[in-house]
N, C-alpha and C. Protein backbone atom coordinates (compact mmCIF):
# COMPACT_ATOMS: atom_id res chain seq x y z
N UNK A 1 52.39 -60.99 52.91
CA UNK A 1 53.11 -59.95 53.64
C UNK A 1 53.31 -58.75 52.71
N UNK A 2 52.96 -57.42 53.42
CA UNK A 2 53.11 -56.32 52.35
C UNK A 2 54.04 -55.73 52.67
N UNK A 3 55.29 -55.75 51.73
CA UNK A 3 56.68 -54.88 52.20
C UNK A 3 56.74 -53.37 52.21
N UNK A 4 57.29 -52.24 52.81
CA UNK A 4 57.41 -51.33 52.39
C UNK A 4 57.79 -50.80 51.08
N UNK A 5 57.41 -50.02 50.11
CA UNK A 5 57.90 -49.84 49.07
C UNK A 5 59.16 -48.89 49.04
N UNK A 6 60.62 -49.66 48.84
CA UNK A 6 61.97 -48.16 48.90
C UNK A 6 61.21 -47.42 47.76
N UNK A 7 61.68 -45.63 47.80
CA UNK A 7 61.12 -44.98 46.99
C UNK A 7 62.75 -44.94 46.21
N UNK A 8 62.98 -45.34 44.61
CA UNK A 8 64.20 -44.76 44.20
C UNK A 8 64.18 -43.54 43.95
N UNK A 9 64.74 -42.69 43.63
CA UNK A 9 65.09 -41.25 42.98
C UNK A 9 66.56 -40.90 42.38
N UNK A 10 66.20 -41.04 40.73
CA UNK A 10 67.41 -40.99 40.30
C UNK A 10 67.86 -39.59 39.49
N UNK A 11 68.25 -38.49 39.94
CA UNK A 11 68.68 -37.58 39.49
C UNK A 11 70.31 -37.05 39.97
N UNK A 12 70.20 -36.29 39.08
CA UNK A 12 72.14 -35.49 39.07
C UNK A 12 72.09 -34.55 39.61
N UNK A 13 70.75 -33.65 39.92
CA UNK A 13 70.53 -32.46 40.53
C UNK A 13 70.52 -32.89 41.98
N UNK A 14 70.90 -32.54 42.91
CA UNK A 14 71.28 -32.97 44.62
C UNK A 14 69.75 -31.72 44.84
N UNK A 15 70.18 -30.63 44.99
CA UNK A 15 68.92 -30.13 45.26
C UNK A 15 67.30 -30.52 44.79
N UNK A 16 67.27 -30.67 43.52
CA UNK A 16 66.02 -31.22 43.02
C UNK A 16 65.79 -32.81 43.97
N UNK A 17 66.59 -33.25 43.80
CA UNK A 17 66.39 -34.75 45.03
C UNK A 17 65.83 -34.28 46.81
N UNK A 18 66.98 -33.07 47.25
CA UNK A 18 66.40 -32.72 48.30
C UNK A 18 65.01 -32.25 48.57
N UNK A 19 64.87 -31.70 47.51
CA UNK A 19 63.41 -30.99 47.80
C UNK A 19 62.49 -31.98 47.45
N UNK A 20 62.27 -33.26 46.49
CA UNK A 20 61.57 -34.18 46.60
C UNK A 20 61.50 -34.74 47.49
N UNK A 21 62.50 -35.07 48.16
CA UNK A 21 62.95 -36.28 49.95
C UNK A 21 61.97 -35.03 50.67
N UNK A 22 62.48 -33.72 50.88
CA UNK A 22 61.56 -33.02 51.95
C UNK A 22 60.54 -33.07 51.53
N UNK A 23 59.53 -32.99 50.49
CA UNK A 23 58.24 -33.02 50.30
C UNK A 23 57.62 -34.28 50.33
N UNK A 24 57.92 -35.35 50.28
CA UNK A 24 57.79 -36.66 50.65
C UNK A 24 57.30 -36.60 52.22
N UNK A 25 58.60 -36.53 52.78
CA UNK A 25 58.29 -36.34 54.09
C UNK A 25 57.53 -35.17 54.74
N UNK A 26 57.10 -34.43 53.87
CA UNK A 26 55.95 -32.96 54.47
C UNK A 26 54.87 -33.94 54.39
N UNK A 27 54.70 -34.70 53.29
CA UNK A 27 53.47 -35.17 52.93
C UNK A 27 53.30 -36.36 53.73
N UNK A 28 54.06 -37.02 54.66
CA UNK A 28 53.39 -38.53 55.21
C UNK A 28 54.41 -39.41 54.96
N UNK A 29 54.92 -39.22 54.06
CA UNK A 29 56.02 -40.50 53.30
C UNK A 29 56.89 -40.59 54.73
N UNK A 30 57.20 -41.88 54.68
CA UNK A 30 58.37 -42.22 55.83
C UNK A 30 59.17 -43.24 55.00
N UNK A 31 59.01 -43.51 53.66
CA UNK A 31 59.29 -45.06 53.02
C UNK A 31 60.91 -44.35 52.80
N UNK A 32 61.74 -45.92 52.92
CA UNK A 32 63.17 -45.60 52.62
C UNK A 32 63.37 -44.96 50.96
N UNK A 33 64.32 -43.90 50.89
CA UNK A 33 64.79 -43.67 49.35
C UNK A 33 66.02 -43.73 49.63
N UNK A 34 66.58 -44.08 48.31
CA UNK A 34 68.11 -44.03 47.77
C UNK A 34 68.07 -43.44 46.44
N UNK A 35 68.95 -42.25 46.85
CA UNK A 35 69.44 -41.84 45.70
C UNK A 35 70.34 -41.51 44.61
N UNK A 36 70.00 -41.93 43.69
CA UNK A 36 71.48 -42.18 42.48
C UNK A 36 71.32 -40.83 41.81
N UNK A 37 72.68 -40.52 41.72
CA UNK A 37 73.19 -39.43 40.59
C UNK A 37 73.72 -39.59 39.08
N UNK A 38 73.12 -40.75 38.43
CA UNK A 38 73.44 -40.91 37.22
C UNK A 38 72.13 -42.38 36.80
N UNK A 39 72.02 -42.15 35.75
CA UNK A 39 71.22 -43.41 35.29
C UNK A 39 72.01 -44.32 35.39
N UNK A 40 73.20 -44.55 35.04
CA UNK A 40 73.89 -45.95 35.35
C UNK A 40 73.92 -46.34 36.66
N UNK A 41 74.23 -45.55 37.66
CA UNK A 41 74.51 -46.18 39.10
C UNK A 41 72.88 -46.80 39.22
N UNK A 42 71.60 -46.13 38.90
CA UNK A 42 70.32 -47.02 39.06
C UNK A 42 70.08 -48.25 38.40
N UNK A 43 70.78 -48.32 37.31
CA UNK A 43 70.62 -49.27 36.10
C UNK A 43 71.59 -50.64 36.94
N UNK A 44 73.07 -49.99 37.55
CA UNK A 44 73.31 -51.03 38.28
C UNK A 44 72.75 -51.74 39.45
N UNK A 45 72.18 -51.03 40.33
CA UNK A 45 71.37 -51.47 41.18
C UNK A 45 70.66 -52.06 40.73
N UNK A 46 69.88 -52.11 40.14
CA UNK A 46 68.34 -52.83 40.03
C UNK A 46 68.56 -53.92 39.18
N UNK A 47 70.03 -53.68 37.93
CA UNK A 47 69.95 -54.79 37.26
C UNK A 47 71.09 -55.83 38.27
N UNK A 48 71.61 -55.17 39.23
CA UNK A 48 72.30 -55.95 40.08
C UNK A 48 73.99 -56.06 39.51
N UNK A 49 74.73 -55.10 39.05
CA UNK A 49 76.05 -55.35 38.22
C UNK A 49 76.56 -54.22 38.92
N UNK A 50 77.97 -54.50 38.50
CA UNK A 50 78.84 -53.45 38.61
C UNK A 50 79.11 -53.79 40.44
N UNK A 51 80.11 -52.78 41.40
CA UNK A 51 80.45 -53.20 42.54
C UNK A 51 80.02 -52.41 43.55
N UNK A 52 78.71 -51.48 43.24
CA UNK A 52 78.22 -50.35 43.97
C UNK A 52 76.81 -51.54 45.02
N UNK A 53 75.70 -50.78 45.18
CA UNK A 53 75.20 -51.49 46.23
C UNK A 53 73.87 -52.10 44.79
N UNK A 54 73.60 -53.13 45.22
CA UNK A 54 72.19 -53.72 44.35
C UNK A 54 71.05 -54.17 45.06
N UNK A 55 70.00 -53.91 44.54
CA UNK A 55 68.78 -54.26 44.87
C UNK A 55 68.67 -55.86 45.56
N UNK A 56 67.34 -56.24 46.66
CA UNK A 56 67.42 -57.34 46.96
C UNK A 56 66.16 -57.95 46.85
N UNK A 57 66.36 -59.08 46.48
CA UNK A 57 64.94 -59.96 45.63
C UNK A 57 64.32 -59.92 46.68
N UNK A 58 63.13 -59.72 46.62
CA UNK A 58 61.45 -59.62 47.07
C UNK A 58 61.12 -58.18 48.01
N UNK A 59 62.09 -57.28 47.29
CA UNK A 59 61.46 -55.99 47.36
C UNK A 59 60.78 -55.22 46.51
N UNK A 60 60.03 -53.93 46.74
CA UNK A 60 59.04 -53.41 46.24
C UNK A 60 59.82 -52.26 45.98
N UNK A 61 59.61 -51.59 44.71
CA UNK A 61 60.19 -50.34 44.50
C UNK A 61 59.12 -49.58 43.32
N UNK A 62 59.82 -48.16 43.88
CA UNK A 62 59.01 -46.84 43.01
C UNK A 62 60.33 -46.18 42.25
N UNK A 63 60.18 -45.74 41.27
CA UNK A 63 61.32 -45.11 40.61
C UNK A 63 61.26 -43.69 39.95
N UNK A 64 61.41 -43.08 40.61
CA UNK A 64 61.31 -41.32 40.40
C UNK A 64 62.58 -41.00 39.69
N UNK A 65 62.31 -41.11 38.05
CA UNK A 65 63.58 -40.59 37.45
C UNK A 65 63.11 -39.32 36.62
N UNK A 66 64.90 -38.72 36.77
CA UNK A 66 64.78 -37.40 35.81
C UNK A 66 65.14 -38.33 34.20
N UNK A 67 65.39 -37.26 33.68
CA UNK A 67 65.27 -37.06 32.21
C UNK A 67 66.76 -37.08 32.02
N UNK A 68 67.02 -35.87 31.99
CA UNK A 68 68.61 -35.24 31.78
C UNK A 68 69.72 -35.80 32.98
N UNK A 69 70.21 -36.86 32.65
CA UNK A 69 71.31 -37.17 33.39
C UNK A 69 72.68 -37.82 32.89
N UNK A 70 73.45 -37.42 33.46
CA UNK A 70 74.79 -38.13 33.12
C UNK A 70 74.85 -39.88 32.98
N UNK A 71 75.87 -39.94 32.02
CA UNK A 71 75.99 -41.38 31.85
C UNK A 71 75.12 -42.35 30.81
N UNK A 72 74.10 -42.19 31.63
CA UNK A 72 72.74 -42.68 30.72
C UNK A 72 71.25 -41.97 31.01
N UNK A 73 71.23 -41.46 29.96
CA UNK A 73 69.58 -40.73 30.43
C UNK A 73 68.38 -41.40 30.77
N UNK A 74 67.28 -40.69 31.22
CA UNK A 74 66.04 -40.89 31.63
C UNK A 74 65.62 -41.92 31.11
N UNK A 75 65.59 -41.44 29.93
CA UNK A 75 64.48 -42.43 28.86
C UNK A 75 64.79 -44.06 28.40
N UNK A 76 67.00 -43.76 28.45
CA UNK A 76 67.64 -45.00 28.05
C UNK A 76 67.14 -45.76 29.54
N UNK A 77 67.22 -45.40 30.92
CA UNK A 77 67.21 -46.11 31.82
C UNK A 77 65.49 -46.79 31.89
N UNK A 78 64.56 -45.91 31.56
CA UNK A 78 63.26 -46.53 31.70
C UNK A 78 62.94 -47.46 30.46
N UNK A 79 63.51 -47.72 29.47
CA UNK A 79 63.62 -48.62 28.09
C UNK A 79 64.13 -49.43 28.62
N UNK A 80 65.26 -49.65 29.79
CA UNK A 80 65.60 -51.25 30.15
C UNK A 80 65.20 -51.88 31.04
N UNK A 81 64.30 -51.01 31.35
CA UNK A 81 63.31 -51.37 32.72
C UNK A 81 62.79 -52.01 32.50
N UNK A 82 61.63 -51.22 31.32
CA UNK A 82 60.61 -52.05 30.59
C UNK A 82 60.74 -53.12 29.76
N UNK A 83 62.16 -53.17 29.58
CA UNK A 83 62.09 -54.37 28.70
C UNK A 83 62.64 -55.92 29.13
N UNK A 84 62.62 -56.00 31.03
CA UNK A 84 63.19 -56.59 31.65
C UNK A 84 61.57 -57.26 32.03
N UNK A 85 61.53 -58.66 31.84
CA UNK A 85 60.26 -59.71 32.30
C UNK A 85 59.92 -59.05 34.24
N UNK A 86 60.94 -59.15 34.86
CA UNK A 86 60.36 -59.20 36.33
C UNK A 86 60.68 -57.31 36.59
N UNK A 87 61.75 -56.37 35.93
CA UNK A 87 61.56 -55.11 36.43
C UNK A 87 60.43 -53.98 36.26
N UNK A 88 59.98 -54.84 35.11
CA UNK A 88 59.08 -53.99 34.19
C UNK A 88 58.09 -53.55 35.13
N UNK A 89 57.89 -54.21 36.32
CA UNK A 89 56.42 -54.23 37.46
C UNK A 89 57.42 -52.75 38.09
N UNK A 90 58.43 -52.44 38.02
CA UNK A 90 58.25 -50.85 38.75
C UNK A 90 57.51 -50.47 38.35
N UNK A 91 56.39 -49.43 38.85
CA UNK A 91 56.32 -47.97 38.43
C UNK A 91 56.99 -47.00 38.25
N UNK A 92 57.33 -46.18 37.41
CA UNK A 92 58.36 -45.24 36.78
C UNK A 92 57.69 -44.15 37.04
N UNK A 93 58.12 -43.10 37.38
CA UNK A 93 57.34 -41.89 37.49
C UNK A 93 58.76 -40.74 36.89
N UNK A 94 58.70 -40.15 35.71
CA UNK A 94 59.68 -39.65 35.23
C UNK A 94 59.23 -38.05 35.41
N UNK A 95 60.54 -37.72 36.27
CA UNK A 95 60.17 -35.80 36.93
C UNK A 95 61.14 -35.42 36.41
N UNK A 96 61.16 -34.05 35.83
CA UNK A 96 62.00 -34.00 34.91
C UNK A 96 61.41 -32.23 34.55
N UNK A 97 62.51 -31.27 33.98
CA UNK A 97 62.22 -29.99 33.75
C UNK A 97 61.56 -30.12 32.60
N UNK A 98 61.00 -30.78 31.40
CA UNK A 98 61.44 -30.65 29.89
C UNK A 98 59.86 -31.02 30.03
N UNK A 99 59.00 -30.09 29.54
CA UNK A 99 57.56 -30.38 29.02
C UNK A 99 57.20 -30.66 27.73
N UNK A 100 58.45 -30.87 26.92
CA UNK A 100 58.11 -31.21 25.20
C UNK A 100 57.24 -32.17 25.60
N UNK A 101 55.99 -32.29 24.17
CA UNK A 101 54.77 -32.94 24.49
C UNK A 101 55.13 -34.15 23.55
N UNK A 102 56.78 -34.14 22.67
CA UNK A 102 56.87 -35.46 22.09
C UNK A 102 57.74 -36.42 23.05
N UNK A 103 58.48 -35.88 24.17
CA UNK A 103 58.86 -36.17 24.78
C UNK A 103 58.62 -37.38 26.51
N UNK A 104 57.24 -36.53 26.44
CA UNK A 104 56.29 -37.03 27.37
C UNK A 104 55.62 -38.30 26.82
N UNK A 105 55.28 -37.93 25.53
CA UNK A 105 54.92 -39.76 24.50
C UNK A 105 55.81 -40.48 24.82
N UNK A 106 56.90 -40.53 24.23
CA UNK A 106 57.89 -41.32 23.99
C UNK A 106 57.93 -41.93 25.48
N UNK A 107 58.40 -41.22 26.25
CA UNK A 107 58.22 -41.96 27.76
C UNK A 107 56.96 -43.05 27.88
N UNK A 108 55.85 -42.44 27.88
CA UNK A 108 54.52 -43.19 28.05
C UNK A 108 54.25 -44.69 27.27
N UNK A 109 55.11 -44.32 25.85
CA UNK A 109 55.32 -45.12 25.23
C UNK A 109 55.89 -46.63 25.26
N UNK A 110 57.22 -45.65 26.14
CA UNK A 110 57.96 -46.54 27.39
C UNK A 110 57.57 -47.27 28.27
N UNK A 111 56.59 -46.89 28.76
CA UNK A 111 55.60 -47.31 29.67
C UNK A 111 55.94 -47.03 30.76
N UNK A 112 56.34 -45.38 30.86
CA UNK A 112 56.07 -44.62 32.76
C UNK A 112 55.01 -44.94 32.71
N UNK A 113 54.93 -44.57 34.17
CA UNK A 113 53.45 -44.36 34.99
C UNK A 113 52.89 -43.30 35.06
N UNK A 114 53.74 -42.42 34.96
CA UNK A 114 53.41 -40.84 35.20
C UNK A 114 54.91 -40.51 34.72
N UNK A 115 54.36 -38.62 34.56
CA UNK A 115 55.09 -37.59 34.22
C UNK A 115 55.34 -36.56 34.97
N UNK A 116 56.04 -36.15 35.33
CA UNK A 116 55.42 -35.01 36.50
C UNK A 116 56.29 -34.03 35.97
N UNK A 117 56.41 -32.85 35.51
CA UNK A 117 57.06 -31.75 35.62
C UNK A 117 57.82 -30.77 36.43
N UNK A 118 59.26 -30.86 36.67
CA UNK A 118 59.24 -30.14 37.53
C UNK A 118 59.40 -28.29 36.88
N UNK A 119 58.24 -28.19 38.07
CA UNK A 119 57.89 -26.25 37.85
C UNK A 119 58.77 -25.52 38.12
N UNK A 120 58.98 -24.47 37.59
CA UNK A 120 60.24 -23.42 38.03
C UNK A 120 59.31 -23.12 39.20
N UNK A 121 58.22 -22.60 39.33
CA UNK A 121 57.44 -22.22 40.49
C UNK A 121 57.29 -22.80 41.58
N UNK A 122 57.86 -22.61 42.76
CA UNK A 122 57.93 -23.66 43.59
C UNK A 122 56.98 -24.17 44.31
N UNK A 123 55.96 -23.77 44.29
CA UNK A 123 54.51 -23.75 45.20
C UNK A 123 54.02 -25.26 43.94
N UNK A 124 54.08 -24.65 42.69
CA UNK A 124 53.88 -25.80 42.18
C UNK A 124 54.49 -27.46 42.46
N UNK A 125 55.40 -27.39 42.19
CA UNK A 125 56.43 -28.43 42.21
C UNK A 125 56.14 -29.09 43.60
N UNK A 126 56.35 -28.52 44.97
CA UNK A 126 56.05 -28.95 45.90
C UNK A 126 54.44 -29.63 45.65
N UNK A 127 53.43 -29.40 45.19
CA UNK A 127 51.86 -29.83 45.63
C UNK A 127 52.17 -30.66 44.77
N UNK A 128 53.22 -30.78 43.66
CA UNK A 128 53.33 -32.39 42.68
C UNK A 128 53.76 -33.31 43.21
N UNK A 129 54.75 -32.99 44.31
CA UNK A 129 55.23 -33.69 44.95
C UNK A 129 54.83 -34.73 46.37
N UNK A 130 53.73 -33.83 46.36
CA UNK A 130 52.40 -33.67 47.85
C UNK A 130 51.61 -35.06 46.97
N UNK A 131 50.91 -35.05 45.78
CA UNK A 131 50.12 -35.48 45.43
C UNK A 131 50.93 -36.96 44.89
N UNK A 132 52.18 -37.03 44.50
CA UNK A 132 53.44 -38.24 44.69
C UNK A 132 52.63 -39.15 45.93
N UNK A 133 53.16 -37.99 46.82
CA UNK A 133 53.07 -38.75 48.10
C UNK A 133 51.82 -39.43 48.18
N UNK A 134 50.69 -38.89 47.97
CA UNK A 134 49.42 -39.11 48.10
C UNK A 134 49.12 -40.74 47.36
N UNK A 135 49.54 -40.45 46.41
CA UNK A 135 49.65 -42.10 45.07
C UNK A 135 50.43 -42.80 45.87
N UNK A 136 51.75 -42.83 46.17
CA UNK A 136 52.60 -43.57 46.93
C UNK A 136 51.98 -44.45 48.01
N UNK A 137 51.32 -43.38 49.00
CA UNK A 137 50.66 -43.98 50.38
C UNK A 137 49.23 -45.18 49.75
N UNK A 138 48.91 -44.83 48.61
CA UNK A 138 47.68 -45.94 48.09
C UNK A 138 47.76 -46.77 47.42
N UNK A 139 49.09 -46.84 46.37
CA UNK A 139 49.13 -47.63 45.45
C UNK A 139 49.87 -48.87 46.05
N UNK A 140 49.31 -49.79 45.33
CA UNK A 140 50.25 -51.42 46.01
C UNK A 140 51.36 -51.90 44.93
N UNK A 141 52.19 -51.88 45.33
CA UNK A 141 53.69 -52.21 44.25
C UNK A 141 53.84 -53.39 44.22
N UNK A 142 53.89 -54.28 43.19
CA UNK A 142 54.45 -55.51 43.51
C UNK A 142 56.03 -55.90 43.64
N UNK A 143 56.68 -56.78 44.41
CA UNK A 143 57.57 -57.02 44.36
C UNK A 143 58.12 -57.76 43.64
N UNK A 144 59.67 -57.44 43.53
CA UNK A 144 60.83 -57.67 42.31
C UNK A 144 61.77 -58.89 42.92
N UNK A 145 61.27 -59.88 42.09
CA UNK A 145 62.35 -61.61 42.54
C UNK A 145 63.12 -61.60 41.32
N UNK A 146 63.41 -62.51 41.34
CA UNK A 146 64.18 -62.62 40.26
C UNK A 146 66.17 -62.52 40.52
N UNK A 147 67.37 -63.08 39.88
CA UNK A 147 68.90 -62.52 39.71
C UNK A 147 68.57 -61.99 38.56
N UNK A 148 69.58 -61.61 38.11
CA UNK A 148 69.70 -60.88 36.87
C UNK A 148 71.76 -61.59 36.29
């Protein structure tokens, strides 16, 4: 059985989230997202703690995180991803203003999937977001069992 994949999106910026959710949906996407405004509220979900809402075993997820966020940043949240036996199968796709090119290692390092930049230019940013969609609609996610 192939589940829908929820799309996460974890940023502090409300607009930068909106305009990803609308370009999602320009592009085809219909898949559920939830979105967190801090790396911790994602970190609780997925690792299942704390008294907010948590993830449920034998779903499929995508994780569109920024960089710069309150609480716990980008990079701390995709380091416990990866270093989790059954979370590590997200794909991470880290969008984010900051094009430092040591920055983008270190992530990769991490083991995102991708990087995506977000452009001050908006024509840009939107067709990154188009081409999201595009990977999204093809790629097969495996799903996340496991308590924590």
């Amino acid at each position: 059985m192939n589940r829908e994949v929820i799309i996460l999106i974890a940023d502090d910026d409300d607009g930068h989230a909106e305009l990803i959710r609308k370009n999602l949906a320009r592009a085809g996407i219909t898949n559920n997202i939830i979105h967190f405004r801090d790396g911790q509220e994602v970190t609780d979900f997925l690792f299942q703690r704390g008294s907010g809402p948590h993830r449920k075993s034998g779903d499929a997820f995508v994780l569109l995180l920024d960089i710069r966020m309150p609480k716990m940043d980008g990079t701390e949240v995709l380091g416990q991803i990866k270093s989790d036996k059954e979370l590590r199968k997200i794909p991470v796709v880290m969008i984010t203003t900051t094009d430092d090119p040591r920055e983008v290692a270190h992530c990769h390092d991490l083991g995102c999937s991708n990087y995506i930049t977000k452009p001050v230019e908006y024509d840009a940013f939107v067709n990154a977001i188009r081409q999201l969609g595009l990977f999204l609609a093809v790629v097969q996610v495996p799903t996340i069992n496991g308590i924590h």
